[in-house]
N, C-alpha and C. Protein backbone atom coordinates (compact mmCIF):
# COMPACT_ATOMS: atom_id res chain seq x y z
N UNK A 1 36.22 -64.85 10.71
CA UNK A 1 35.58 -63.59 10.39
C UNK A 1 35.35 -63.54 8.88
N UNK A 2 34.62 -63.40 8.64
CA UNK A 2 34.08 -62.92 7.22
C UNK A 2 34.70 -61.67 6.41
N UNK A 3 34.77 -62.10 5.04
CA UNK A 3 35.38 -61.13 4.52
C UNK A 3 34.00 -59.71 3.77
N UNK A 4 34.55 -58.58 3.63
CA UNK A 4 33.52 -57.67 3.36
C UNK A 4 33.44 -57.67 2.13
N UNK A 5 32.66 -57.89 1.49
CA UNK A 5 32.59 -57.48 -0.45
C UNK A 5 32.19 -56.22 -0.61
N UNK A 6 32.90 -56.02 -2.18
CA UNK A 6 32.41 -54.82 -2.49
C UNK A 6 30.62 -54.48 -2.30
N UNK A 7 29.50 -55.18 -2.44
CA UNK A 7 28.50 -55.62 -2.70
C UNK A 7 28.12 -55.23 -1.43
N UNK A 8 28.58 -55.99 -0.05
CA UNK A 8 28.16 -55.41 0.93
C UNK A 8 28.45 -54.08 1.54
N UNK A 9 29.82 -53.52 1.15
CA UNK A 9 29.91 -52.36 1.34
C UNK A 9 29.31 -51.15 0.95
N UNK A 10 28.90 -51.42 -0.39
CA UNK A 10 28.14 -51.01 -0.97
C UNK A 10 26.30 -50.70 -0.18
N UNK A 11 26.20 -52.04 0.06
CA UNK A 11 25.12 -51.60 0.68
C UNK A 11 24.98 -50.62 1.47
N UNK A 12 26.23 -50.68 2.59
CA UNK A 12 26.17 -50.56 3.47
C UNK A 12 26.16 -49.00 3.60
N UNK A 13 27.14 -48.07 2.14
CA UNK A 13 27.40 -47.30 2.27
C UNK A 13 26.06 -46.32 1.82
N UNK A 14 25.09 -47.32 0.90
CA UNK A 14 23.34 -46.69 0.78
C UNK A 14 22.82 -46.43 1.83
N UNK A 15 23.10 -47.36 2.94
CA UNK A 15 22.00 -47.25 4.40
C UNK A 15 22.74 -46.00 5.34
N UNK A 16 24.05 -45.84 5.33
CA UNK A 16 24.67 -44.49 5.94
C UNK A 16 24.17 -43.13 5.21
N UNK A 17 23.58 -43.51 3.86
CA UNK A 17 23.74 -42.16 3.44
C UNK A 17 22.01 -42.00 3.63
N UNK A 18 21.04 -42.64 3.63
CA UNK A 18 19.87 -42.34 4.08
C UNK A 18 19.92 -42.09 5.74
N UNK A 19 20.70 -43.05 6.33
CA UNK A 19 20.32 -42.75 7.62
C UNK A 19 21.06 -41.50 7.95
N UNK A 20 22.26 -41.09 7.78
CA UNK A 20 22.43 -40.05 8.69
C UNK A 20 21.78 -39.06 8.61
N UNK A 21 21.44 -38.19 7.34
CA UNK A 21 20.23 -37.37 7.16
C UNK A 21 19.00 -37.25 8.19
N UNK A 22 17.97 -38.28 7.91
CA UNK A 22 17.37 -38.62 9.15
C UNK A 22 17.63 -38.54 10.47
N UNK A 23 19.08 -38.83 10.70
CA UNK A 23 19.06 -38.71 12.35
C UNK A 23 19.25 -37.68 12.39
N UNK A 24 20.12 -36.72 11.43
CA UNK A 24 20.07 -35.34 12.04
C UNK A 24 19.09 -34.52 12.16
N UNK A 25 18.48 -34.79 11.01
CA UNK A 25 16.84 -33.97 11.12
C UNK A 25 16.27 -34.30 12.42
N UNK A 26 15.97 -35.52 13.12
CA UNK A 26 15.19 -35.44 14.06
C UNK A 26 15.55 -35.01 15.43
N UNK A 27 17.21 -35.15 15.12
CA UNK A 27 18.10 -34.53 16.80
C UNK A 27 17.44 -33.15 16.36
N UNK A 28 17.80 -32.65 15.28
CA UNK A 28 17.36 -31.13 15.64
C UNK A 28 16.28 -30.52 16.29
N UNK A 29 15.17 -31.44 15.54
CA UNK A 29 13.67 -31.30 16.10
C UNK A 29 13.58 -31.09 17.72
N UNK A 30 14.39 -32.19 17.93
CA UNK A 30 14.00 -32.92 19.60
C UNK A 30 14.84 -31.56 20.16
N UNK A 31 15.87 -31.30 19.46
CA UNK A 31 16.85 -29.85 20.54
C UNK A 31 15.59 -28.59 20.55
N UNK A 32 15.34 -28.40 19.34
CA UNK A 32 14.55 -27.03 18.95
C UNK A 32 13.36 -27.02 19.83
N UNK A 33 12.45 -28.37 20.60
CA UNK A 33 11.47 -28.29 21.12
C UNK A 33 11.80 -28.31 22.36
N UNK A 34 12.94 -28.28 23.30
CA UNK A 34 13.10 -27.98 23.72
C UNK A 34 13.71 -27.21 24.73
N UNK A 35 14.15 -26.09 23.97
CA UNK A 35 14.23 -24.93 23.96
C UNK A 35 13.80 -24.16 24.43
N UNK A 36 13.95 -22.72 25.43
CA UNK A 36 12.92 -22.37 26.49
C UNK A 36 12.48 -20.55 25.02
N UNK A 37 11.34 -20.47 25.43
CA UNK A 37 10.74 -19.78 24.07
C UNK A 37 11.50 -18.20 24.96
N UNK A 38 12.19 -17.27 23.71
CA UNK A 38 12.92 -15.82 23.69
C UNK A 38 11.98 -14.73 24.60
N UNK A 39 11.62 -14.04 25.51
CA UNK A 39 11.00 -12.98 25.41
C UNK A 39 11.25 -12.05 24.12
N UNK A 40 9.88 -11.68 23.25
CA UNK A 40 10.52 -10.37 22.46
C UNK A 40 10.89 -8.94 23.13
N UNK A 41 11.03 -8.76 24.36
CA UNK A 41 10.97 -7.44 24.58
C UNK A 41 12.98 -7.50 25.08
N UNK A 42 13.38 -8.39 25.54
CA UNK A 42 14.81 -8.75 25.47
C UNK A 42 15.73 -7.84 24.50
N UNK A 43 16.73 -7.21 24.70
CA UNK A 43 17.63 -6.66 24.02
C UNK A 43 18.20 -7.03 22.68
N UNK A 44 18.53 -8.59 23.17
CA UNK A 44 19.21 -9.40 22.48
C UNK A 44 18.19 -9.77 20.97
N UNK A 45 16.72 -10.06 21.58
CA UNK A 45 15.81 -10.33 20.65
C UNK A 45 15.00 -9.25 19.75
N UNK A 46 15.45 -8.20 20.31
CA UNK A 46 15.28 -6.86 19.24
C UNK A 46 16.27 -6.91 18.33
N UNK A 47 17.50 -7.03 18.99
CA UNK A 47 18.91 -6.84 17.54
C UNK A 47 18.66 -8.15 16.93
N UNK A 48 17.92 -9.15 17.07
CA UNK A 48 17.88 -10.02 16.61
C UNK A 48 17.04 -9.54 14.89
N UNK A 49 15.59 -9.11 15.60
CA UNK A 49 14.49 -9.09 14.92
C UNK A 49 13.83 -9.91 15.37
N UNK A 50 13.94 -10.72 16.47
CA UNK A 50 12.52 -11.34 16.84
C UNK A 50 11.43 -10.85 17.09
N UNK A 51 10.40 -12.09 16.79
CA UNK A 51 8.92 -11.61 17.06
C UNK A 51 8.43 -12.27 18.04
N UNK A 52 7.34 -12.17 18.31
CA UNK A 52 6.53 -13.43 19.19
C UNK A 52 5.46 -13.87 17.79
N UNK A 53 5.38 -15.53 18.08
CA UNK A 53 4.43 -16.08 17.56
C UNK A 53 3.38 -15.74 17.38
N UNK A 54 2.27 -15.14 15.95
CA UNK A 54 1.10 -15.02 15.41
C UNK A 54 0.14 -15.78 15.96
N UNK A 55 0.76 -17.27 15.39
CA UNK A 55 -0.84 -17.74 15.87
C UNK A 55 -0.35 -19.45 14.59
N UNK A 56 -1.01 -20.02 14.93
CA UNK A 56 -1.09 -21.49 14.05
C UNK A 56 -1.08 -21.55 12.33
N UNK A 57 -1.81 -20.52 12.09
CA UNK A 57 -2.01 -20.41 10.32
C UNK A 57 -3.23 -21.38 9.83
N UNK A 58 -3.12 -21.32 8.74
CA UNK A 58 -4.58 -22.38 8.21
C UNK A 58 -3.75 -23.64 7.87
């Protein structure tokens, strides 16, 4: 077995710190889309302050 150098650890500890960022951002994405969309007229989504979606924007 090979021994670890500082050098590679090093690397190694650059590629954890870009990647985990990234993965979390995109789990979130993938949870948030699907997601079943609030009625606003719901109880829960009044004490919230929810709205329903406007529209796309420019």
């Amino acid at each position: 077995m090979n021994k670890l150098t500082r050098r590679d650890l090093l690397g190694l500890s650059a590629v954890a710190l870009v990647a985990a960022p990234t993965l979390a951002l995109t789990s979130r994405f993938a949870l948030a889309s699907d997601a079943p969309r609030v009625d606003p007229g719901d109880p829960q989504a009044k004490a919230l302050g929810l709205h329903a979606p406007v529209g796309k924007g420019r």
